[in-house]
Protein backbone atom coordinates (compact mmCIF):
# COMPACT_ATOMS: atom_id res chain seq x y z
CA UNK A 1 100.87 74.84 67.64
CA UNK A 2 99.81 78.34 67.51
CA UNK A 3 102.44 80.85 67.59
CA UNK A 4 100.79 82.96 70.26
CA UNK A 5 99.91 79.97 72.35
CA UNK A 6 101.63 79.08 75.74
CA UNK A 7 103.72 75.70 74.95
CA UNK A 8 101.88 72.64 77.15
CA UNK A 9 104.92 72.35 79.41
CA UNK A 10 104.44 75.98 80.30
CA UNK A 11 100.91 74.65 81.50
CA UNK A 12 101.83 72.00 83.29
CA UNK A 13 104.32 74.55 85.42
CA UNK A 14 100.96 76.50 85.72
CA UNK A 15 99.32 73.64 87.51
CA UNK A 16 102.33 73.33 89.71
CA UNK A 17 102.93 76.60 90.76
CA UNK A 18 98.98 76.88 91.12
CA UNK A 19 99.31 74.41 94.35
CA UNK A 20 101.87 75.61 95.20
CA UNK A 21 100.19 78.78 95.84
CA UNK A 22 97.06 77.68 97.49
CA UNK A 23 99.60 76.10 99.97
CA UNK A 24 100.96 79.73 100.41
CA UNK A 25 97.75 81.22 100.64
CA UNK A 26 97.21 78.64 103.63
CA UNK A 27 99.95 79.71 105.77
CA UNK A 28 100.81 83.56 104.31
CA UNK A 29 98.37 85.53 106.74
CA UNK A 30 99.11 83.49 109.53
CA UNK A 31 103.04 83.42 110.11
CA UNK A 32 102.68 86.14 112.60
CA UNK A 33 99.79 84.88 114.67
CA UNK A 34 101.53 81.72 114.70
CA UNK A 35 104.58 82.98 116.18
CA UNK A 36 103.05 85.29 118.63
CA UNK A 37 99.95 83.54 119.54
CA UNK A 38 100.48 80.17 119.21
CA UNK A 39 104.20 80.02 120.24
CA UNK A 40 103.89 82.67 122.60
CA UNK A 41 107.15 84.78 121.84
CA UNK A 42 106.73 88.38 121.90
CA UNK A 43 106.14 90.61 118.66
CA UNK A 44 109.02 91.90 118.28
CA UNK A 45 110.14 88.17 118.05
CA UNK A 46 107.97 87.27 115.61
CA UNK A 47 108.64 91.18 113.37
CA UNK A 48 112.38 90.04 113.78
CA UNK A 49 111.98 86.42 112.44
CA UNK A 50 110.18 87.52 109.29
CA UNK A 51 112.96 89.97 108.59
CA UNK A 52 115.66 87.48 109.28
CA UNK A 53 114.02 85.21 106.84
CA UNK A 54 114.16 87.74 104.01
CA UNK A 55 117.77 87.81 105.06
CA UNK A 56 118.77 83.70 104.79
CA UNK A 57 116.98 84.48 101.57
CA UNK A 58 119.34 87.00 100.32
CA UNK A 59 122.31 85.27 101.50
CA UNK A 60 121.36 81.88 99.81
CA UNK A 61 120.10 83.39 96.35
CA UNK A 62 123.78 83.96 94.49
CA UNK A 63 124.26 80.01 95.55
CA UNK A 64 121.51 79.40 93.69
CA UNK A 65 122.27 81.49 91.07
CA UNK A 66 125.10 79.46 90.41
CA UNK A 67 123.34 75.92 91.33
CA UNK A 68 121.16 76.81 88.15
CA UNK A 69 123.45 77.43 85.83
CA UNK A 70 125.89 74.49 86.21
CA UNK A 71 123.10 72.04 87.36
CA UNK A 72 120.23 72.89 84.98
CA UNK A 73 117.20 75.11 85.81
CA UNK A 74 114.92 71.74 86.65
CA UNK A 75 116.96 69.97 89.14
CA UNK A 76 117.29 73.26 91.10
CA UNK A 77 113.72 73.31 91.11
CA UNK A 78 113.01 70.16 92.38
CA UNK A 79 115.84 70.13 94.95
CA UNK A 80 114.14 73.41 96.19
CA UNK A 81 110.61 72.17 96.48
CA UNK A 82 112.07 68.75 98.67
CA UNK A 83 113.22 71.52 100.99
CA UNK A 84 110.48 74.05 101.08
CA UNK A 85 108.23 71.12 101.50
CA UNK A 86 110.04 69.47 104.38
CA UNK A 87 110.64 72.54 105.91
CA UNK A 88 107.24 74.19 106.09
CA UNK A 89 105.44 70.58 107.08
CA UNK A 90 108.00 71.14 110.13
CA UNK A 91 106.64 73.70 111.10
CA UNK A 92 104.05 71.60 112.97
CA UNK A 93 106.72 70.41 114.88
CA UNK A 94 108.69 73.37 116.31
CA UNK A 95 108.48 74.46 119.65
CA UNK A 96 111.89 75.98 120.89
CA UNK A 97 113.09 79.28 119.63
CA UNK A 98 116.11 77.41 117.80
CA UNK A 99 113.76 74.75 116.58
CA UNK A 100 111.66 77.81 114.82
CA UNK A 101 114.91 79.72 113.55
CA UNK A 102 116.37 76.42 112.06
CA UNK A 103 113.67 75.19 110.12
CA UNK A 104 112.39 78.96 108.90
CA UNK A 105 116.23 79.10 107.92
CA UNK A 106 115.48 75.90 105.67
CA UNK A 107 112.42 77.25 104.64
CA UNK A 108 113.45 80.63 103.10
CA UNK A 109 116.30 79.01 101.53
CA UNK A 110 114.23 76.57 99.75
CA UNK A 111 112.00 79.54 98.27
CA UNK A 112 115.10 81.19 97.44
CA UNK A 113 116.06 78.57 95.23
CA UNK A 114 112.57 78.07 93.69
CA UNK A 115 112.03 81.39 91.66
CA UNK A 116 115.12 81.83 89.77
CA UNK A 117 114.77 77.76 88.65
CA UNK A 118 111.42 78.48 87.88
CA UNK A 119 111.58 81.86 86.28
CA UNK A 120 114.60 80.20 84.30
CA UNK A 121 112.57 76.90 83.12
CA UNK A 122 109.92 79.14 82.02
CA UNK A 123 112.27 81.26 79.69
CA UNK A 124 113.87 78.23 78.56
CA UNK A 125 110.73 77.17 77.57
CA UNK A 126 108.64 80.03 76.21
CA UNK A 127 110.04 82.32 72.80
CA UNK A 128 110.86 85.81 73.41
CA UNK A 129 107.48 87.19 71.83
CA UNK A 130 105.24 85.27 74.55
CA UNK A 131 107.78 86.64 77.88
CA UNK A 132 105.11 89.21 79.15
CA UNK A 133 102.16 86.55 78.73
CA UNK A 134 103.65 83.83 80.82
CA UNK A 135 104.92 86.02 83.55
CA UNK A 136 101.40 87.88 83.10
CA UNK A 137 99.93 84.12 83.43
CA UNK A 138 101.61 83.43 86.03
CA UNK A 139 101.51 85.98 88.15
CA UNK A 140 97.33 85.95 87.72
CA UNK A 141 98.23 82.27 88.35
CA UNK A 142 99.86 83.04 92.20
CA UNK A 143 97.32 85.76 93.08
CA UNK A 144 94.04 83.23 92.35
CA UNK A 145 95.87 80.40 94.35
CA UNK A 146 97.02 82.55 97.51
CA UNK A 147 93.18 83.44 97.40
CA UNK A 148 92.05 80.19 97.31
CA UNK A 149 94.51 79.47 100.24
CA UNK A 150 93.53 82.07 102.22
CA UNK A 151 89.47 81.51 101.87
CA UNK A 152 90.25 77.85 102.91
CA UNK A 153 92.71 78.68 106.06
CA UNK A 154 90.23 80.88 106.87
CA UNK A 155 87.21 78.19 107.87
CA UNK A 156 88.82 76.51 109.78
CA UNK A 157 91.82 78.27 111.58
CA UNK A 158 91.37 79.69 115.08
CA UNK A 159 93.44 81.25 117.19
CA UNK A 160 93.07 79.27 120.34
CA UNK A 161 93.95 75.90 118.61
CA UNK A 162 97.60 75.19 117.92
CA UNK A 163 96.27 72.15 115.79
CA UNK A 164 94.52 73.80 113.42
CA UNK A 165 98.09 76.30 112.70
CA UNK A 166 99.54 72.77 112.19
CA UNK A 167 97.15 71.73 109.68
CA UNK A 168 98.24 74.90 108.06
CA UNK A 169 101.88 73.84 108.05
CA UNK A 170 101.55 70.72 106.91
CA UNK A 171 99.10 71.26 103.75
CA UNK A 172 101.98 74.07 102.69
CA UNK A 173 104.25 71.16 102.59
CA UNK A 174 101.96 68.93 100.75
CA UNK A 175 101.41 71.92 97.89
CA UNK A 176 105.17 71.36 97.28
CA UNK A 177 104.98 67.73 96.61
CA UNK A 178 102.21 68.13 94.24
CA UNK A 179 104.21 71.00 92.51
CA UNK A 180 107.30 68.38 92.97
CA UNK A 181 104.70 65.82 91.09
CA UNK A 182 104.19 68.74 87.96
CA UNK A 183 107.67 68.86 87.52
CA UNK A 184 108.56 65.62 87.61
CA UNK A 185 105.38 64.78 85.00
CA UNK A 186 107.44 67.79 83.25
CA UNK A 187 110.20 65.44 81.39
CA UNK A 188 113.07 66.70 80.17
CA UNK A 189 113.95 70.88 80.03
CA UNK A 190 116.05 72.67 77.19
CA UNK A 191 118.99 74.54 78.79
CA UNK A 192 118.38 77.07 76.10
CA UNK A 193 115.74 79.50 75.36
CA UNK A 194 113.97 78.77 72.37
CA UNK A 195 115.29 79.82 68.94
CA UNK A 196 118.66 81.33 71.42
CA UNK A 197 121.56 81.24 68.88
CA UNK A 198 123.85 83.00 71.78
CA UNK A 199 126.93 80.38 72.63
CA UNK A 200 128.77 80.40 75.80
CA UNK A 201 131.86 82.57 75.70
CA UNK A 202 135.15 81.85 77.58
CA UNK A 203 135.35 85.51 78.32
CA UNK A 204 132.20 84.76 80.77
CA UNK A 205 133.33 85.11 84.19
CA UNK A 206 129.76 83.88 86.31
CA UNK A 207 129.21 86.64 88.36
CA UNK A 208 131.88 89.03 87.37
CA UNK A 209 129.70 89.21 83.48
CA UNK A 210 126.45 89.46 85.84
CA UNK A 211 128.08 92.51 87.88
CA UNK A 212 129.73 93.87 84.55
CA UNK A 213 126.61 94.56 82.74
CA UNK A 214 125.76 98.17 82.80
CA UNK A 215 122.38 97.85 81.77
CA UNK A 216 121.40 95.23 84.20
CA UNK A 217 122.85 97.40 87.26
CA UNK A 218 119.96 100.20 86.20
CA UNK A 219 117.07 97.30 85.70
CA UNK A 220 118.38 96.30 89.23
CA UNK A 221 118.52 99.38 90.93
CA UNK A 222 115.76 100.73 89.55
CA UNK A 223 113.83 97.81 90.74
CA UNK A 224 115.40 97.80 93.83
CA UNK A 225 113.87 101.13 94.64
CA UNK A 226 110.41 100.83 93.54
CA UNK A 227 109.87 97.24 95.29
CA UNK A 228 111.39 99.42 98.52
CA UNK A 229 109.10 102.53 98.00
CA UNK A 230 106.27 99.98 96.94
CA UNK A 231 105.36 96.48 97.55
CA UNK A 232 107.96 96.41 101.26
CA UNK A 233 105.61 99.34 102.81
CA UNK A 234 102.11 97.53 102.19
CA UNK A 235 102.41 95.13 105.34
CA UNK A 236 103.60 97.43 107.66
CA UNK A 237 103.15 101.02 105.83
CA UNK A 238 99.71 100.67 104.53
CA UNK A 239 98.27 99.02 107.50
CA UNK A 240 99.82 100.95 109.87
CA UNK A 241 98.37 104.48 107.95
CA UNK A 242 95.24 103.12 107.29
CA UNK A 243 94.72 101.98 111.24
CA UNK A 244 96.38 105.05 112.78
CA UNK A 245 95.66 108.33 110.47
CA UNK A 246 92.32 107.23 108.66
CA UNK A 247 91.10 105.38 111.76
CA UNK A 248 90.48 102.54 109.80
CA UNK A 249 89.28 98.87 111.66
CA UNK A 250 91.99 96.36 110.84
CA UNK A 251 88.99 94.16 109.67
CA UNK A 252 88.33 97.23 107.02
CA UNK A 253 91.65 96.15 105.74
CA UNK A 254 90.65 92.89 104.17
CA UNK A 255 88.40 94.70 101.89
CA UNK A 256 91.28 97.04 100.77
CA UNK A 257 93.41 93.59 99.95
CA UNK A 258 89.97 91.66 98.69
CA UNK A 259 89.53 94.45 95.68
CA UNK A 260 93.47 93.81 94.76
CA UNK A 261 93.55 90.20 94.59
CA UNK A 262 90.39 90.19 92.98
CA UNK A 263 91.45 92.92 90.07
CA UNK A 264 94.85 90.84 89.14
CA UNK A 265 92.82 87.50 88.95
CA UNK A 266 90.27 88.86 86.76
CA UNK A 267 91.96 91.33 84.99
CA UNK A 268 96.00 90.39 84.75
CA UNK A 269 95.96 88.49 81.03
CA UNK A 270 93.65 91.66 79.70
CA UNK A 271 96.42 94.25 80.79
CA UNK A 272 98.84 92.06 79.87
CA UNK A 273 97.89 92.12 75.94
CA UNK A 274 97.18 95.41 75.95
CA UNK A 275 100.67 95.69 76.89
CA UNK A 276 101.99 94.83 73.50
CA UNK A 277 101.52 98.77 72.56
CA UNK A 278 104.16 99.46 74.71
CA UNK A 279 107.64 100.05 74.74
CA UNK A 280 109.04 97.70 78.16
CA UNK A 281 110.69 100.90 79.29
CA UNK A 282 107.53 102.83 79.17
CA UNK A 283 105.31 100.29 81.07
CA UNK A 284 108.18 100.12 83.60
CA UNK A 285 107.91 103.85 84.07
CA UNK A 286 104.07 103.89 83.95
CA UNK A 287 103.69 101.00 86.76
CA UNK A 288 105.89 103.05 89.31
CA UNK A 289 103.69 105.69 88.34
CA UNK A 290 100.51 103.99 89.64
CA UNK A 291 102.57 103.19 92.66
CA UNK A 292 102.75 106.68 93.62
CA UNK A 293 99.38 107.22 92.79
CA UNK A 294 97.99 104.55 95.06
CA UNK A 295 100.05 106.26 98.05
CA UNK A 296 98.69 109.75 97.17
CA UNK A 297 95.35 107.59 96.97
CA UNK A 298 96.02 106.13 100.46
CA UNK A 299 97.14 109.82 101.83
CA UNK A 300 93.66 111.16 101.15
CA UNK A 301 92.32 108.25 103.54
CA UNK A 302 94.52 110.42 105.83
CA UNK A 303 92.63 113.25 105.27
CA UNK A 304 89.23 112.24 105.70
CA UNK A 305 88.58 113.02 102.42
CA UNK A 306 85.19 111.70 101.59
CA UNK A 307 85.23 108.15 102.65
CA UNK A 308 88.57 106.65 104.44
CA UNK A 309 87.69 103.23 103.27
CA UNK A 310 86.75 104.21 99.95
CA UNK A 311 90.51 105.64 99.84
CA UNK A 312 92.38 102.80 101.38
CA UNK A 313 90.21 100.38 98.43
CA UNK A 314 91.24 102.84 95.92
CA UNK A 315 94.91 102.80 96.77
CA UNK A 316 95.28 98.97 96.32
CA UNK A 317 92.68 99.09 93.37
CA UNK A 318 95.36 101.34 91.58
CA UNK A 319 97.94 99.51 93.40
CA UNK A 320 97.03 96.66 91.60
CA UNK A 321 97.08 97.87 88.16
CA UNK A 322 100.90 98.96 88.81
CA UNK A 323 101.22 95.38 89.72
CA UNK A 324 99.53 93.72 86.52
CA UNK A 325 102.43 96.27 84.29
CA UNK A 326 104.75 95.35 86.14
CA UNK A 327 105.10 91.57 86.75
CA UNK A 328 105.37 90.66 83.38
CA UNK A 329 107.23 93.16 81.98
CA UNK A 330 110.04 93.50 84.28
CA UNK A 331 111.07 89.69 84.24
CA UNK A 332 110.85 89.70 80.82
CA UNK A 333 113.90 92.17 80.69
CA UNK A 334 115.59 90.52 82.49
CA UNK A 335 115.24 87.29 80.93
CA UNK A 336 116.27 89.37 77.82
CA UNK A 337 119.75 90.73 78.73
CA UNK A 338 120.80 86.76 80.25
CA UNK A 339 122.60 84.92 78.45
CA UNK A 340 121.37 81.43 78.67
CA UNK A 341 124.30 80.53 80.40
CA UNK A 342 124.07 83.06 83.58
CA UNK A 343 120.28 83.29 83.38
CA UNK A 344 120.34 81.17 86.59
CA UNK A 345 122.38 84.19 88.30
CA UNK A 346 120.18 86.96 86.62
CA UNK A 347 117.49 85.71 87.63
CA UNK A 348 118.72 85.38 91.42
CA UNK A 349 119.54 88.47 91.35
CA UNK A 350 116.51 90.34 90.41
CA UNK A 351 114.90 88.02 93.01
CA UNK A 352 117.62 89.59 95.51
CA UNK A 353 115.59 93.22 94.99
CA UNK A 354 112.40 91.52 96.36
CA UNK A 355 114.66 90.02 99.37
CA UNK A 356 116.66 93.45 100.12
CA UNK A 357 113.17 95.24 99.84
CA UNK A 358 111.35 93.07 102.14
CA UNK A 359 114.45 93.11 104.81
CA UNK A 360 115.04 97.31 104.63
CA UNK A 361 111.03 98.59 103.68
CA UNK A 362 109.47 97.22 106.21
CA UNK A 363 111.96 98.45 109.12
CA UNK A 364 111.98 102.21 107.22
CA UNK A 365 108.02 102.37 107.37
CA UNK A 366 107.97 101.32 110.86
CA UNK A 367 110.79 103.65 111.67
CA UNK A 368 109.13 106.91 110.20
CA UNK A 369 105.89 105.98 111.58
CA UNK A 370 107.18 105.34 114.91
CA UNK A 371 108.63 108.45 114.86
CA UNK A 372 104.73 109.75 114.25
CA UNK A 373 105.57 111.27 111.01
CA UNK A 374 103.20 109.77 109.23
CA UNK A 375 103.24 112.45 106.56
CA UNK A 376 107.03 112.49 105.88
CA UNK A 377 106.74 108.89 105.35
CA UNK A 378 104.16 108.97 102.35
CA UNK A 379 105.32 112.17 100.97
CA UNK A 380 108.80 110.50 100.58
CA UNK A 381 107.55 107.62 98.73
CA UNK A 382 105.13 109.39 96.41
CA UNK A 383 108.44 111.77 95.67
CA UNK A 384 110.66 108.72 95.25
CA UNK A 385 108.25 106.88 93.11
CA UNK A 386 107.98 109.98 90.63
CA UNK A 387 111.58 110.17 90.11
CA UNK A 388 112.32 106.32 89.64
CA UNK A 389 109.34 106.71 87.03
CA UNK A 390 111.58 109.58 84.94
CA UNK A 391 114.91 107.30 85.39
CA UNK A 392 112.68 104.34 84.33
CA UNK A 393 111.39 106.11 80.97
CA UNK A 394 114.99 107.10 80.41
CA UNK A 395 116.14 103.30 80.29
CA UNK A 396 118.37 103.06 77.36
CA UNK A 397 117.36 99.09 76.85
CA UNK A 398 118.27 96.82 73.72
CA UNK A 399 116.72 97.67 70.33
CA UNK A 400 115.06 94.35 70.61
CA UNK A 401 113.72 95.56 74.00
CA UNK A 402 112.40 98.91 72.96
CA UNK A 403 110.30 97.55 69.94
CA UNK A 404 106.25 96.48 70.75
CA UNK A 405 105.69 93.51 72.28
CA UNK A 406 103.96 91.47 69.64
């Protein structure tokens, strides 16, 4: 085999994860309407529940952590898809307020466990020189099948038929099975990255080592911060601004979100090999970078400046390109400073920046906005962004980190 190609099992997680997608991209835009519209509680409700998820998330994830590395990265995996899949076909069931909270609980717990099995089988699986091209893969990989979801939900859902939401629910859960059937078709998966030499140390203490690693605690925070000041202010933040200060139409929107999906399908493996001219630290630095620019993009929608639509596409056009950097660079270090032993609880815990974000960015743009300080709230992003940039580009990473990708 080809030193620079993706190993077949790698594929076959492809084709798994791809359904699993779709079945995300069924259900993603509707979680809201189905709450509020169908169910009939109130918004605030419904803004609550999504939040509270992204908490039973974050709670669960160091369980996981640990799940993975003393039960193996697979079994996790396909312990957490028998949940997520139960739980989401549910769903279609719920009607009481504790019947939704109890099954969302279930379902947030079983995508907890799912990404740090999965990001673990896929290090296990892949050497160190081909990190950035399966997390590029696979994050081009998500993006086409939450698209493909989303065109299909979108045919056939309608807002004054509760069956249709239920249809919804129960395809998500069938996308789990069929990833369930990918892993299972899988076989057998090393508990060691390939060509890892590293042995387990008695000095190891699980999460004390995890906790311990100075390094780590800078990836983390500094990835804490930019999924905050980025990706947690798009659903609320960017819709919000867009609607409110550049007197947008929320069907305007879907153009704004077509151009970004569209530019990581099409574009995310290209970016990702031109990354291999790149220090990691530098790409890091570089996708914040576009982050801020996208706001600053998205603050001249504010201003009327020339076309408020053009603007809003612009700012999740560039958006998107700080995206395609950073998805497969930043697992990639992380994957790198795990030991094979704790990569289970590294890899939980980056996945706790994306929970954290979603539970605190949200709630901040909604606060500053409320507030009618529109302004503030942009300005403090595109300052924040900036400086995690200049902290990112200072990263002192591992020699074997700092050298080109090949």
């Amino acid at each position: 085999m080809s030193e620079n190609k993706l190993p077949t099992k790698v594929r076959i997680m492809f084709v798994g994860i791809l359904f699993s997608a779709i079945g995300n991209g069924l259900v993603l835009p509707y979680m809201f309407l189905f709450v509020h519209n169908i169910l009939g509680f109130s918004t605030l409700t419904a803004g609550f529940l999504l939040s509270y998820g992204a908490m039973a998330a974050l709670i669960s994830s160091p369980i996981w952590g640990f799940f993975v590395d003393r039960y193996g990265a697979r079994s996790v995996l396909m312990f957490s898809l028998v949940i997520s899949a139960i739980s989401y076909a549910s769903l279609s069931l719920v009607h009481s307020l504790f019947e939704l909270f109890l099954v969302f609980t279930f379902c947030c717990m079983g995508q907890s466990g799912m990404w740090p099995a999965q990001g673990a089988i896929n290090t296990f699986l892949t050497p160190e020189h081909l990190r950035e091209r399966i997390y590029g893969a696979q994050f081009a990989v998500l993006n086409l099948g939450i698209g493909i979801g989303g065109l299909l939900s979108s045919t056939f859902v309608k807002l004054d038929n509760a069956r249709t939401f239920e249809i919804l629910f129960i395809g998500d859960g069938i996308s789990y099975l069929l990833y369930l059937s990918a892993v299972i078709f899988l076989g057998k998966v090393p508990n060691k990255s390939v060509g890892a030499t590293e042995s387990k140390s008695e000095e190891d203490q699980g999460w004390t080592t995890v906790l311990a690693d100075k390094i780590f605690r800078k990836v983390w925070l500094i990835s804490l911060f930019a999924i905050f000041c980025g990706y947690a202010q798009l659903e609320v933040g960017f819709a919000a601004f867009s609607t409110s200060e550049a007197g947008l139409q929320p069907r305007d929107l879907a153009w704004a979100f077509a151009a970004n999906t569209f530019l990581i399908a099409t574009c995310q493996l290209w970016v990702t090999k031109k990354l291999t001219n790149y220090s990691r630290k530098f790409a890091i630095s570089a996708a914040v970078l576009f982050w801020a620019a996208a706001w600053a993009a998205l603050a001249l929608s504010g201003l009327k400046f020339v076309s408020p639509l053009f603007w809003a596409i612009a700012c999740q056009f560039i958006f998107g390109i700080g995206e395609m950097i950073w998805s497969p660079i930043m697992p990639s270090i992380v994957n790198q400073l795990a030991p094979d032993h704790l990569r289970g609880r590294y890899n939980s815990a980056s996945a706790a920046t994306w929970q954290v974000g979603q539970i605190a960015g949200p709630a901040f743009a909604g606060l500053m906005l409320g507030w009618k300080v529109p302004w503030l709230w942009i300005g403090m992003l595109i300052s924040a962004l900036v400086a995690i940039s200049v902290i990112a580009s200072r990263l002192n990473l591992p020699q074997r980190e700092q050298n080109k990708i090949r």
